[in-house]
Structures are given as structure tokens and as C-alpha cells.
Protein backbone atom coordinates (compact mmCIF):
# COMPACT_ATOMS: atom_id res chain seq x y z
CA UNK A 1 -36.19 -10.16 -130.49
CA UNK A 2 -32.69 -9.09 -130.80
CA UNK A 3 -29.68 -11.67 -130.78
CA UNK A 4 -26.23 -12.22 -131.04
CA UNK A 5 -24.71 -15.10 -132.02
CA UNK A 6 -21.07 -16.28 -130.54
CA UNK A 7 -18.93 -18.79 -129.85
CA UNK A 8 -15.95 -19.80 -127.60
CA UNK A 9 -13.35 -22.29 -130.63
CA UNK A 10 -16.42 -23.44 -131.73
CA UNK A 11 -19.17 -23.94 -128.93
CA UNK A 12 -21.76 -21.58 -129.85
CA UNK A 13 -24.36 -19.35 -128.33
CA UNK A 14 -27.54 -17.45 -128.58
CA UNK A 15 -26.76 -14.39 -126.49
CA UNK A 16 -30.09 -12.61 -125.77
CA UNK A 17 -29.97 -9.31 -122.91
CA UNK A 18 -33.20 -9.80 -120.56
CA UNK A 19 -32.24 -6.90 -118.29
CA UNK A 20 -35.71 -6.24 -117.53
CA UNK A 21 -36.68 -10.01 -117.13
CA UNK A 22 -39.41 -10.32 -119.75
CA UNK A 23 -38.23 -13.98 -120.36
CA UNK A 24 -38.09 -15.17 -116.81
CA UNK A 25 -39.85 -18.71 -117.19
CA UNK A 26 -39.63 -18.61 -120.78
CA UNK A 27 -35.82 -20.08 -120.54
CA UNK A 28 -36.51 -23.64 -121.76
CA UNK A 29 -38.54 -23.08 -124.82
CA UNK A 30 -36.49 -20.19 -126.04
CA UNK A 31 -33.27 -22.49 -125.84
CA UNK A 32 -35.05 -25.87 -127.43
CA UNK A 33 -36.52 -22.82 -130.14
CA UNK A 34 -33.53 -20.83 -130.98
CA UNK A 35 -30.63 -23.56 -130.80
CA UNK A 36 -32.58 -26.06 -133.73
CA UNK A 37 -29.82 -25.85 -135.99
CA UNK A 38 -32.55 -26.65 -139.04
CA UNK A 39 -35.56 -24.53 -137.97
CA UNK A 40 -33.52 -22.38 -135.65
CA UNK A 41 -30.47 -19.92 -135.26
CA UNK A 42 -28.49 -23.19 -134.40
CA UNK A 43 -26.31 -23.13 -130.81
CA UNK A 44 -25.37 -25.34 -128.22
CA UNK A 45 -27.13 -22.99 -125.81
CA UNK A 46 -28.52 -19.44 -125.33
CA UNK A 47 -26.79 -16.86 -122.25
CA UNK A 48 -29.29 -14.48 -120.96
CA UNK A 49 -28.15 -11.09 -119.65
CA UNK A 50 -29.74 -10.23 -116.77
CA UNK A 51 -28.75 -7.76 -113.97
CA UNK A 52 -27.53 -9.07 -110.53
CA UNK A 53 -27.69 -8.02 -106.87
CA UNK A 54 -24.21 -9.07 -105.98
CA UNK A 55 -21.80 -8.82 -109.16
CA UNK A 56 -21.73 -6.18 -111.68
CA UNK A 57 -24.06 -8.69 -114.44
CA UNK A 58 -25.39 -12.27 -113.91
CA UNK A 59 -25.40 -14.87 -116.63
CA UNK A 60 -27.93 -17.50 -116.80
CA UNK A 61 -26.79 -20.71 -119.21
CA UNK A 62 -29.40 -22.94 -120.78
CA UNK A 63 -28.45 -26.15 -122.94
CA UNK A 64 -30.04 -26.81 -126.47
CA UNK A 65 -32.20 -29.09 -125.01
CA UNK A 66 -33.67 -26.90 -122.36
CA UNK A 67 -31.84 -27.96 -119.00
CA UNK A 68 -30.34 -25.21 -116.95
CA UNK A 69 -26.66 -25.07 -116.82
CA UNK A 70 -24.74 -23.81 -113.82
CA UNK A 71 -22.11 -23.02 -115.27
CA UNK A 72 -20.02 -23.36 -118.91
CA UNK A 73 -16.12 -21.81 -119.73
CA UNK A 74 -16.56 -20.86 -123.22
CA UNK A 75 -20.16 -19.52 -122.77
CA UNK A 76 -18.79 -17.32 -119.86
CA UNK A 77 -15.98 -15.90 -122.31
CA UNK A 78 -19.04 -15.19 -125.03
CA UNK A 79 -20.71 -13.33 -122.12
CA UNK A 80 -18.16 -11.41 -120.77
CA UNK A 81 -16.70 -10.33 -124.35
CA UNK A 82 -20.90 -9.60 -125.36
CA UNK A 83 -21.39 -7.05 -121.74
CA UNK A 84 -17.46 -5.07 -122.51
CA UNK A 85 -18.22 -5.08 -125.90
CA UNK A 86 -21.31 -3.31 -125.63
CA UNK A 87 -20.52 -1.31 -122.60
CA UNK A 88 -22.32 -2.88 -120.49
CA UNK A 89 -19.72 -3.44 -118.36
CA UNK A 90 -17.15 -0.08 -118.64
CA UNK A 91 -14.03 -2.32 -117.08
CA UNK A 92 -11.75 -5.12 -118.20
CA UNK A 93 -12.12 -6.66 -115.09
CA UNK A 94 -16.03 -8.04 -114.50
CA UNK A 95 -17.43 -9.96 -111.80
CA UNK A 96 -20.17 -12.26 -113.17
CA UNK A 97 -23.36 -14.26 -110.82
CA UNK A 98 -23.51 -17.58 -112.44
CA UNK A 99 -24.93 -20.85 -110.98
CA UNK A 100 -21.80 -21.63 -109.83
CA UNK A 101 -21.16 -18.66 -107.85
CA UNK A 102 -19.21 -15.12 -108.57
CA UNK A 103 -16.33 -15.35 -111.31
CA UNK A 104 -13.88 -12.74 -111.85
CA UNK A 105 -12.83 -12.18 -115.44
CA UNK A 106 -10.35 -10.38 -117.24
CA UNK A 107 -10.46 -9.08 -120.38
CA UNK A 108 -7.79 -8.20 -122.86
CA UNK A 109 -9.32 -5.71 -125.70
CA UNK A 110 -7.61 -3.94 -128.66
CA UNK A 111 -9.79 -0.47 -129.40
CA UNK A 112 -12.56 -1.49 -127.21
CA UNK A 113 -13.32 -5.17 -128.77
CA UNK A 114 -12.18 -8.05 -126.07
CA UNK A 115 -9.76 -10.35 -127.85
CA UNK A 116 -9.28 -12.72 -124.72
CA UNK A 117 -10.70 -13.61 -121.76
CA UNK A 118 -8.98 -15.11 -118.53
CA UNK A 119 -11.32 -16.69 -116.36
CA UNK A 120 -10.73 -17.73 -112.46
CA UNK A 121 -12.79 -20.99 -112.82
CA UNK A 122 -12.62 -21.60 -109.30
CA UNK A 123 -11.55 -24.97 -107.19
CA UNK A 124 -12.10 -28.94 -108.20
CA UNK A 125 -13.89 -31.14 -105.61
CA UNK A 126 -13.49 -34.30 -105.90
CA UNK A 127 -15.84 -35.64 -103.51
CA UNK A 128 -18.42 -37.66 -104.46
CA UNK A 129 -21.44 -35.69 -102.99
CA UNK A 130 -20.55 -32.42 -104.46
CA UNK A 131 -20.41 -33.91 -107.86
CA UNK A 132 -22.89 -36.06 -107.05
CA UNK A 133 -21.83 -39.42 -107.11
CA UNK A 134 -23.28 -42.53 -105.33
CA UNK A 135 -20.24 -43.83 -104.36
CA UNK A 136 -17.69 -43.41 -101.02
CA UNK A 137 -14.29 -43.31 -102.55
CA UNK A 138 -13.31 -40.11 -105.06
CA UNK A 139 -13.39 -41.55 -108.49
CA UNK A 140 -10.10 -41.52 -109.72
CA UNK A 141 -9.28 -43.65 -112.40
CA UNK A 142 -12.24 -46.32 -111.30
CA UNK A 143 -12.76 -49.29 -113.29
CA UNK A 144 -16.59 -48.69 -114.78
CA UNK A 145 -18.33 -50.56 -117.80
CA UNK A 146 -21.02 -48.78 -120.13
CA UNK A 147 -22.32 -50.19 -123.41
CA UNK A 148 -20.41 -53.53 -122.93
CA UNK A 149 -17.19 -51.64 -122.69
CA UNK A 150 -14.53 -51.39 -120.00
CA UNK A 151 -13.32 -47.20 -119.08
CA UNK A 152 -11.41 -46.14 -116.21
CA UNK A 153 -13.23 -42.66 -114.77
CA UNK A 154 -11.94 -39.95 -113.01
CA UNK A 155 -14.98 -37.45 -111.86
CA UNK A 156 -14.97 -34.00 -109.83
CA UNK A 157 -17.10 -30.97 -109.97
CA UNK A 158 -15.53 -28.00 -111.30
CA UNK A 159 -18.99 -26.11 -111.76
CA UNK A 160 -20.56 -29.01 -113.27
CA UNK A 161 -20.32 -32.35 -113.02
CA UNK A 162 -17.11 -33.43 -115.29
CA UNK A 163 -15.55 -37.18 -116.29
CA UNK A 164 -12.36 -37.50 -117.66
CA UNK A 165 -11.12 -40.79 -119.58
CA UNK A 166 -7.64 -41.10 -120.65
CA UNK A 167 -6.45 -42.40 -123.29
CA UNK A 168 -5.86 -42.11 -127.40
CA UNK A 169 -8.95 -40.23 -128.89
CA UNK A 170 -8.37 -42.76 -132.15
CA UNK A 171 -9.57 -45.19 -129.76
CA UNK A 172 -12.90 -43.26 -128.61
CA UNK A 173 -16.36 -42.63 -130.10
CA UNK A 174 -17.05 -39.27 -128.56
CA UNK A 175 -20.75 -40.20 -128.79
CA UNK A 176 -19.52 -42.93 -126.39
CA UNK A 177 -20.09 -40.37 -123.53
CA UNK A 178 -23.98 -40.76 -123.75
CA UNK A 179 -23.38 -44.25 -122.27
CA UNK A 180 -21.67 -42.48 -119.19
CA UNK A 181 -23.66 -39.49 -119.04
CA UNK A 182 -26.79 -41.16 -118.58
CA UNK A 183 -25.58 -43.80 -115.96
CA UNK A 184 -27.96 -43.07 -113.51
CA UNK A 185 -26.47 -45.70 -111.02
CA UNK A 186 -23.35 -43.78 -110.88
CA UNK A 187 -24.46 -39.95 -111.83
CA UNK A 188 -28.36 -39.44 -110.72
CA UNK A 189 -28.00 -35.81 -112.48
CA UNK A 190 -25.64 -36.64 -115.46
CA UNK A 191 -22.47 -35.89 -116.02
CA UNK A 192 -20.11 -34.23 -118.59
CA UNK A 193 -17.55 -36.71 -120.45
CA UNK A 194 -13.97 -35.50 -121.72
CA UNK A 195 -12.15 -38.01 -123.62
CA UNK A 196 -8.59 -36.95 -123.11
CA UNK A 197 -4.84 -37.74 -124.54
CA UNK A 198 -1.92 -36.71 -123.16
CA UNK A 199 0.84 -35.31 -126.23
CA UNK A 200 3.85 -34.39 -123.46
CA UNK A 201 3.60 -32.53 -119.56
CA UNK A 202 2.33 -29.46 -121.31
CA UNK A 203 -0.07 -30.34 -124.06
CA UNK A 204 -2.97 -32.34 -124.03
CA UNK A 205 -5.54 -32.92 -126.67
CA UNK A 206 -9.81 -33.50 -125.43
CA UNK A 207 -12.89 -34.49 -127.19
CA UNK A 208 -15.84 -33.69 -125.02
CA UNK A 209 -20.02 -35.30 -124.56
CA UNK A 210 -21.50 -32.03 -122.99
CA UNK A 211 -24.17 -32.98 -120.78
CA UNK A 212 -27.20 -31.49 -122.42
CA UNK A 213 -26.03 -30.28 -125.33
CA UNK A 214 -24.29 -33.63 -126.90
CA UNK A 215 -20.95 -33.26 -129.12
CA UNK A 216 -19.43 -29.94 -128.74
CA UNK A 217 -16.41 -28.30 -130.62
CA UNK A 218 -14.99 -27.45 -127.40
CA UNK A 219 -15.80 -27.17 -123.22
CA UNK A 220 -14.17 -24.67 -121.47
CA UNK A 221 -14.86 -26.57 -118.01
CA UNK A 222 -14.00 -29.67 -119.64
CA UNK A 223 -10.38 -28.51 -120.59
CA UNK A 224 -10.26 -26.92 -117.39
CA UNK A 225 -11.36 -30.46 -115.34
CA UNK A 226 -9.35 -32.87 -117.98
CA UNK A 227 -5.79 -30.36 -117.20
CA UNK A 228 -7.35 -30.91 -113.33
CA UNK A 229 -7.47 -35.31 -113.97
CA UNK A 230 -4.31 -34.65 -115.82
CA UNK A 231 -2.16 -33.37 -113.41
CA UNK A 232 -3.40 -35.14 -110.29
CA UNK A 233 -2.49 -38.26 -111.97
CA UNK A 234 0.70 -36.88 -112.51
CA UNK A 235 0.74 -36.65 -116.52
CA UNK A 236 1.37 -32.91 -116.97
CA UNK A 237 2.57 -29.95 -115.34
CA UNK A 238 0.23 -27.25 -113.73
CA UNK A 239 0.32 -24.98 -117.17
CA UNK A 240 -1.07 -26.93 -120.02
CA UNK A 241 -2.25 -25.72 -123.69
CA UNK A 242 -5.37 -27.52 -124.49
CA UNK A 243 -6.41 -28.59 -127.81
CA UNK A 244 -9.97 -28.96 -128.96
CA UNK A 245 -11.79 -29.70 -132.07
CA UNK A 246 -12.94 -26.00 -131.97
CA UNK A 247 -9.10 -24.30 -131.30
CA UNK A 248 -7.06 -23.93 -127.81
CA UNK A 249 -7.24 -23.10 -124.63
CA UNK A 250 -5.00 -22.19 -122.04
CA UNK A 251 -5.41 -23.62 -118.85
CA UNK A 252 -3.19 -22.94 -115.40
CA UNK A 253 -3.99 -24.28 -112.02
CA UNK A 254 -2.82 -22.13 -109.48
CA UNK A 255 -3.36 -20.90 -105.66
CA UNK A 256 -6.37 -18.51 -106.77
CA UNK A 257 -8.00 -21.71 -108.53
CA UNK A 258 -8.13 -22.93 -112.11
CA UNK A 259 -7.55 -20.22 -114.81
CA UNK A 260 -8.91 -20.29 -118.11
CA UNK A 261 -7.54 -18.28 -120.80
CA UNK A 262 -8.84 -18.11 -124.60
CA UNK A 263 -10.69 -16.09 -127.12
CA UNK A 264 -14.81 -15.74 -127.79
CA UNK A 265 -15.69 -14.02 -131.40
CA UNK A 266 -19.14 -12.80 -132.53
CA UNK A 267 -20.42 -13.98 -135.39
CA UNK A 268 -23.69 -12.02 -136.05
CA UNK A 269 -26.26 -10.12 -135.02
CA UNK A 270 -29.60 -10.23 -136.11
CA UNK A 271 -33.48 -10.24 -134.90
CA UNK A 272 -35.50 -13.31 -135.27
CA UNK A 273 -39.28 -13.57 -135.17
CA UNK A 274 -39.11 -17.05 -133.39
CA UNK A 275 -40.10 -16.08 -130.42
């Protein structure tokens, strides 16, 4: 089987084309096979190309450990920069089916090779069903206690579930977010945890607990939902440079939704006999 390997500053991915669906059901043990990082390719998840009815491609997002993804920012820049630069696509600006609904990306290429990708994310919700949350009130900045420690949460859905905690990241663990991810009483399907510091209105700096997939180098959503917390709360202005362990991101909330700007690079290409 053909692959290509990619990654958005530093979340990677196992991009694999199924355009004829011959891996339909096969999703979870080709992710848990391929993104071993011992007696695998290594990735924090694997994008299938498949063709859609009602966008011009449709991306389908599995975590390392097998779980289906609705949606994930830096994997959707790997995608988009994998379909242009292969022609799949013969546009710079691509509509793409995910989970979480259509998104409209634009791509900015030198000789044919995307550089950059600006993503249209789409709207936060903050309430508590969409997310879901079993609670009444949105969560902003709610008192909550997970492995005898005290946090103060602020949770929407911005394609997938996503909680923000402010604060120093000196003072954070980021493998503290398995404590919160897995609080069932609060989050009965997970959720994503950014650990976030504010530098000034239009820089902030986020560690991120991926739901799924553990530690990551970066999350595109998460940026996206931390600049979101941010901003509500009245810490930063609308357009805000995020930096990640992986690089940065540019994030902008506007009247078209939240837009994601930053770069996806291949690494290699290669065939594995794994399957």
C-alpha cells in the first residue's frame, strides 16, 4: 500500500487515497497498525482520501488509537496540501466533506506545491449539548477538580469537543489532560484539553491532550478553540498568532467563522507491507 507521510508544525499523518473504498471498515486497524511509532510508520492519525457526493473530496480522520475523528485543523491542511499537490484537486480553492460538515480551503502554492493553507473552521457553540456536556450552564471558566487538583474549564465544540485552561504552561503537566478527558461525569464522549497562556492581546502560547491521540506537537482546532476561550474572556483581540510546540498558527475570528491559517509539509512517501 502506498503512503504519504505529513504533518501540520508537528502533528503527523498517514495519508492513504481510498478512492475506490477498498478500506471501508478496515479504518481502525489500519490507524492502531500504521501510527505504532515502534512497529509502525509512527503518526498521530491516518486521513483517507475518498471521493464525496457533495464537495469536490471527503476526508475521513482516524486517531492512533482507532477512534474516528470528526474533524482535526492540521490534518485538514495535510489533506488539502496532499489532493492540490497531486492534482487531485486542479484549484486553490477546495471544498472538503469532513465529519464536521463542508470546509472551504484556500491554498497558497509556489510552482504547484501548497505552502499554506487557510481554513474556514466554522462557528464555536458553546452549549452544553452540542459539545456534549451534562451540565445546564455553558462552561466558561467553571470551577472543576480532576486528580486531586483544582482547574477552571472553559468548553465549546468547534468540530470536536475542546477545553481550554488558562494559565502559565510552567504550571501544567500536559499529560494532566487525561484526567479531564476521561471525566465521564462531565464529558460522556471525551474531550480535547488545551492548556493555554496568554503572552499580550495578540499572542498566545497552547500545549494540547488530543483526545485519542494523547500529547500532540500541535492542534489546529485547539488553537482555533483556545484564540475562541481567549477572546470571549476578553484576553486578546480577534487576530491572534498561536504558538505551539510544533510551530505557529494563525488564527482570526471573523463574520465567516474561525479562520485558520498555517503550513502542512510532506515528509515522505513510501509503500509499506503492513497492511
Amino acid at each position: 500500500m502506498k503512503i504519504t507521510k505529513m504533518h501540520g508544525t508537528g502533528n503527523d499523518f498517514i495519508v492513504i487515497e481510498d478512492l475506490e473504498n477498498n478500506f471501508v471498515g478496515k479504518e481502525k486497524d489500519l490507524a492502531v497498525t500504521l501510527c505504532d511509532r515502534h512497529f509502525g510508520v509512527g503518526g498521530d492519525g491516518i486521513l483517507l482520501v475518498r471521493k464525496s457526493h457533495t464537495a469536490d473530496i471527503q476526508m475521513v480522520i482516524i486517531n492512533s488509537d482507532g477512534s474516528y475523528a470528526s474533524m482535526c485543523g492540521n490534518g485538514l491542511r495535510c489533506f488539502v496540501k496532499y489532493v492540490f499537490d497531486n492534482k487531485l484537486i486542479n484549484s486553490d480553492k477546495i471544498n472538503v466533506e469532513t465529519g464536521d460538515g463542508i470546509k472551504l480551503a484556500e491554498v497558497t502554492h509556489i510552482n504547484g506545491v501548497a505552502t499554506e493553507i487557510t481554513i474556514n473552521m466554522g462557528e464555536p457553540s458553546f452549549e452544553p449539548a452540542s459539545i456534549p456536556a451534562l451540565v445546564d450552564e455553558e462552561i466558561v471558566n467553571m470551577d472543576f477538580q480532576a486528580n486531586n487538583k483544582n482547574y477552571k474549564l472553559n468548553t465549546m465544540l468547534l468540530g470536536v469537543p475542546h477545553t481550554i485552561i488558562m494559565g502559565e504552561l510552567n504550571k501544567f503537566d500536559v499529560e494532566e489532560g487525561k484526567y479531564i478527558e476521561n471525566s465521564k461525569q462531565l464529558f460522556p464522549q471525551g474531550t480535547n484539553v488545551n492548556f493555554c497562556e496568554v503572552i499580550d492581546r495578540k499572542r498566545i502560547k497552547v500545549k494540547t491532550w488530543e483526545r485519542g491521540a494523547g500529547a500532540t506537537l500541535a492542534c489546529g482546532t485547539g488553537c482555533c478553540a483556545s484564540v475562541v476561550a481567549c477572546n470571549k474572556l476578553g484576553l486578546t483581540d480577534t487576530n491572534v498568532s498561536v504558538q505551539v510546540p510544533g510551530g505557529e498558527l494563525k488564527i482570526n475570528i471573523c463574520e465567516e467563522g474561525v479562520m485558520m491559517t498555517g503550513p502542512a509539509v510532506t515528509t515522505f512517501t513510501g509503500e509499506t507491507e503492513l497492511v
